[in-house]
N, C-alpha and C. Protein backbone atom coordinates (compact mmCIF):
# COMPACT_ATOMS: atom_id res chain seq x y z
N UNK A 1 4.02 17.22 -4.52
CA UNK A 1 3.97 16.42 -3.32
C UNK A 1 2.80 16.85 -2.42
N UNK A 2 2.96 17.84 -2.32
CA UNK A 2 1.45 18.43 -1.53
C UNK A 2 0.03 18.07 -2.09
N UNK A 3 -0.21 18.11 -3.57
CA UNK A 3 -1.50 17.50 -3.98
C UNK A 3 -1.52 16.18 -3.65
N UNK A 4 -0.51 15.51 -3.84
CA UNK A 4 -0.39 13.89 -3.35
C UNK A 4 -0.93 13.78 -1.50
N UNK A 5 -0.59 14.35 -0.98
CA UNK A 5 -0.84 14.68 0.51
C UNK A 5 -1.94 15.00 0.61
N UNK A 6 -2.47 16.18 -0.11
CA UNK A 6 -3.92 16.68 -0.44
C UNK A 6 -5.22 15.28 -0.51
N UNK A 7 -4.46 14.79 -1.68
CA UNK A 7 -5.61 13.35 -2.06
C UNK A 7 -5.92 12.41 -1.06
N UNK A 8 -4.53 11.99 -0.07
CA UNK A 8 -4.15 11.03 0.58
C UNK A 8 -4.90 11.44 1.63
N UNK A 9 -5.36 12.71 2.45
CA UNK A 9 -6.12 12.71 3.51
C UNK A 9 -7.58 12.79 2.90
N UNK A 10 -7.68 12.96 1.84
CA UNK A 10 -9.35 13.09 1.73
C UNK A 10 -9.72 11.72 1.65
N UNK A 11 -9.04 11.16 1.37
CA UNK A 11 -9.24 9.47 1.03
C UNK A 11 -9.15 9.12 2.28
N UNK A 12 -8.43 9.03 3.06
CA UNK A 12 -8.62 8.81 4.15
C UNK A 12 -9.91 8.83 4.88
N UNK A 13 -10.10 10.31 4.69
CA UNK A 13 -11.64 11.02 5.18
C UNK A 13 -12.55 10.38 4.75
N UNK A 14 -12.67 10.27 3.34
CA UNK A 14 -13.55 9.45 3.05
C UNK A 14 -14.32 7.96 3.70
N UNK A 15 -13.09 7.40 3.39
CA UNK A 15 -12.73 5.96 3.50
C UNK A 15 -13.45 5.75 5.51
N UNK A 16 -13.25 6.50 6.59
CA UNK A 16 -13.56 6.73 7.60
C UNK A 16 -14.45 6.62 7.64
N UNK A 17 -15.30 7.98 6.86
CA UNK A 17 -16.79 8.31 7.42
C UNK A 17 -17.63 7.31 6.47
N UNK A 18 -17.40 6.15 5.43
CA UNK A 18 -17.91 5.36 5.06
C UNK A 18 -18.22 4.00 5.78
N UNK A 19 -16.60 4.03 6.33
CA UNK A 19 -16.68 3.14 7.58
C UNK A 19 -17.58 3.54 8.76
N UNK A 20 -17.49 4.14 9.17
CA UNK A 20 -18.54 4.79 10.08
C UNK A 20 -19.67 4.86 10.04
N UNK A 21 -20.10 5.19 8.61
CA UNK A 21 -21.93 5.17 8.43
C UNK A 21 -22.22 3.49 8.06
N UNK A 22 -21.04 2.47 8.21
CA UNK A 22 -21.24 0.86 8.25
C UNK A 22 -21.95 0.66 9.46
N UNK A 23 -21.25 1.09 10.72
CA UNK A 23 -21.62 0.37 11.80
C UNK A 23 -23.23 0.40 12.22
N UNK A 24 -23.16 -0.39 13.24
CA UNK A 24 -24.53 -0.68 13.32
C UNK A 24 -25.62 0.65 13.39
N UNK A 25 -27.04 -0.03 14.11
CA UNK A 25 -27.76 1.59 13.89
C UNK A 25 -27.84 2.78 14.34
N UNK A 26 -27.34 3.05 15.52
CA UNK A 26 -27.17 4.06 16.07
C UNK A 26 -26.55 5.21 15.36
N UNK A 27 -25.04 4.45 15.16
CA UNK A 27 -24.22 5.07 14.35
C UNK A 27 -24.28 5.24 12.92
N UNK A 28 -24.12 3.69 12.22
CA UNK A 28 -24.57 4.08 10.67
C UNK A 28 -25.51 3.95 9.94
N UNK A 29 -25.90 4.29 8.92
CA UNK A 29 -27.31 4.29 8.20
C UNK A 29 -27.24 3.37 6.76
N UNK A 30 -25.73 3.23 6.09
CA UNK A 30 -25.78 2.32 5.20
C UNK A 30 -25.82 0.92 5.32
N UNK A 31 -26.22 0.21 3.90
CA UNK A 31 -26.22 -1.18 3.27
C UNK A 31 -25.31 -1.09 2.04
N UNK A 32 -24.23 -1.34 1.97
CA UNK A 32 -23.95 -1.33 0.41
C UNK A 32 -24.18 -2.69 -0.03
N UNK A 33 -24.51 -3.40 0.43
CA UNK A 33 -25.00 -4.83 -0.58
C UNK A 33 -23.55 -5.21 -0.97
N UNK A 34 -23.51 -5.12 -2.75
CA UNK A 34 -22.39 -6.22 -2.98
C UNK A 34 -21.23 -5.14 -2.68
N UNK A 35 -21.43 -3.79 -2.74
CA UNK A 35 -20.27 -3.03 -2.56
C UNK A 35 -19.53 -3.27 -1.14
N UNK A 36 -18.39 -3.39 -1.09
CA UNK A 36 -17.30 -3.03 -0.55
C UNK A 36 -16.37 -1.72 0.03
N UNK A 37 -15.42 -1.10 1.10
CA UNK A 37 -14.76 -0.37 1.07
C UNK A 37 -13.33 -0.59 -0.02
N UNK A 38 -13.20 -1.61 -0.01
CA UNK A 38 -11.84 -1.73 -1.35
C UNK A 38 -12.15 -1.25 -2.49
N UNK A 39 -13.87 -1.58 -2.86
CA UNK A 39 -14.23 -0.50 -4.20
C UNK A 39 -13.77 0.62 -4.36
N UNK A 40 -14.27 1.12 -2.77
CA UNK A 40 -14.55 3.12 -2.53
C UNK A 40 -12.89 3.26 -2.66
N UNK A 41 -11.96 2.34 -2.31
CA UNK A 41 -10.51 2.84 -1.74
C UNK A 41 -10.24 3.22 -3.29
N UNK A 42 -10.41 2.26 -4.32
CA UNK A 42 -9.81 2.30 -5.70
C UNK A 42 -10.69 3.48 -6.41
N UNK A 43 -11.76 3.70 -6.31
CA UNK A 43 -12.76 4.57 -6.74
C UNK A 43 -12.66 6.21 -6.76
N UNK A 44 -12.24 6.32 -5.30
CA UNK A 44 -12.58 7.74 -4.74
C UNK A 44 -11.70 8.42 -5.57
N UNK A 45 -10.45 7.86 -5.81
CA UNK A 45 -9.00 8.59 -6.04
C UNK A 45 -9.26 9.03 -7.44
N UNK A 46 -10.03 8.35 -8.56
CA UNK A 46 -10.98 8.64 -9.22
C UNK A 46 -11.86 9.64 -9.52
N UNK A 47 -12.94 9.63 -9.06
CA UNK A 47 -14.00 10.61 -8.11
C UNK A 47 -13.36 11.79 -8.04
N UNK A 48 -12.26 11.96 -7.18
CA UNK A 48 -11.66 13.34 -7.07
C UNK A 48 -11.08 13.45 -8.07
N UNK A 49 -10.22 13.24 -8.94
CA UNK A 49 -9.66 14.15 -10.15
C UNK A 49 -10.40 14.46 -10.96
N UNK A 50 -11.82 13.64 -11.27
CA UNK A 50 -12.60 14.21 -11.91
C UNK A 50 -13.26 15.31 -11.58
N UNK A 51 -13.55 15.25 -10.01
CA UNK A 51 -13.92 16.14 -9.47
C UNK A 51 -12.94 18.02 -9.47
N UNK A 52 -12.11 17.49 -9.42
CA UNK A 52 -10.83 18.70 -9.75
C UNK A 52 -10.71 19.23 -11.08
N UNK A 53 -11.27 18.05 -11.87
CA UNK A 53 -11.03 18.87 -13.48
C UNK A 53 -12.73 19.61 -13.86
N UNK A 54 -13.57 19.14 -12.79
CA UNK A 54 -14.25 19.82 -13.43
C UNK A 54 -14.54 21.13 -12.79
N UNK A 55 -13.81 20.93 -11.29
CA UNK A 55 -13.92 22.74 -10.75
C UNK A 55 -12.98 23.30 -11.80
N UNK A 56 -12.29 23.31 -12.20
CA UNK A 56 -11.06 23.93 -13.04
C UNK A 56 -11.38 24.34 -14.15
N UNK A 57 -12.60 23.19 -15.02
CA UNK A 57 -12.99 23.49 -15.82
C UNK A 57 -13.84 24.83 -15.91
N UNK A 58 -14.67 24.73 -14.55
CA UNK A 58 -15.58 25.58 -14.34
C UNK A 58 -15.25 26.90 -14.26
N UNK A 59 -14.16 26.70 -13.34
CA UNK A 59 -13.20 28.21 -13.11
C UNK A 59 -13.03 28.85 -14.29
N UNK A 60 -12.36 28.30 -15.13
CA UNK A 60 -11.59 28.93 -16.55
C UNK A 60 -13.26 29.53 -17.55
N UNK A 61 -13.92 28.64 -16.91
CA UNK A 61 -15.28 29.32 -18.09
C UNK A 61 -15.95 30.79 -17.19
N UNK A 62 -15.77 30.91 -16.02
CA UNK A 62 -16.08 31.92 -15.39
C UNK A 62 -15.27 32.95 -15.57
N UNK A 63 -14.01 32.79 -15.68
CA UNK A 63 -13.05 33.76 -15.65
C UNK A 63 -13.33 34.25 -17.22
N UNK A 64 -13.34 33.37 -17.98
CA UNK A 64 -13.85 33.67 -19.28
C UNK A 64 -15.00 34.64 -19.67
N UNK A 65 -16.10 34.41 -18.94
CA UNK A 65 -17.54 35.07 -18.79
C UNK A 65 -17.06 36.70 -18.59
N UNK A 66 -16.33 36.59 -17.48
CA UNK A 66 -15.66 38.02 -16.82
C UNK A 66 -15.18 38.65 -17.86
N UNK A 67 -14.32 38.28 -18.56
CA UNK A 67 -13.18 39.05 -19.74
C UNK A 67 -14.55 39.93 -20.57
């Protein structure tokens, strides 16, 4: 339940500061053209587990190096 909680605010986070770098110029600096935030919403959740398997991956080969 906690990793679920974990995901759910980074997505959040995400999802924010994407919105945020939308608005106009002061504030934001992007164009996504045909992209969308409903992409990033379905995407990110994505993004991060891959992102998690590959710190993990990484971990276990370091710890490995060590032995």
């Amino acid at each position: 339940m906690k990793k679920v909680g974990y995901f759910i605010i980074w997505e959040i986070f995400l999802l924010s500061y994407e919105a945020a770098t939308l608005l106009p110029h002061p504030f934001g600096f992007f164009h996504y053209g045909w992209w969308n935030l409903w992409y990033s919403a379905f995407v990110n959740p994505i993004l991060l587990i891959i992102l998690m398997g590959y710190y993990k991956w990484i971990s276990t080969l370091e710890k490995k190096a060590c032995i």
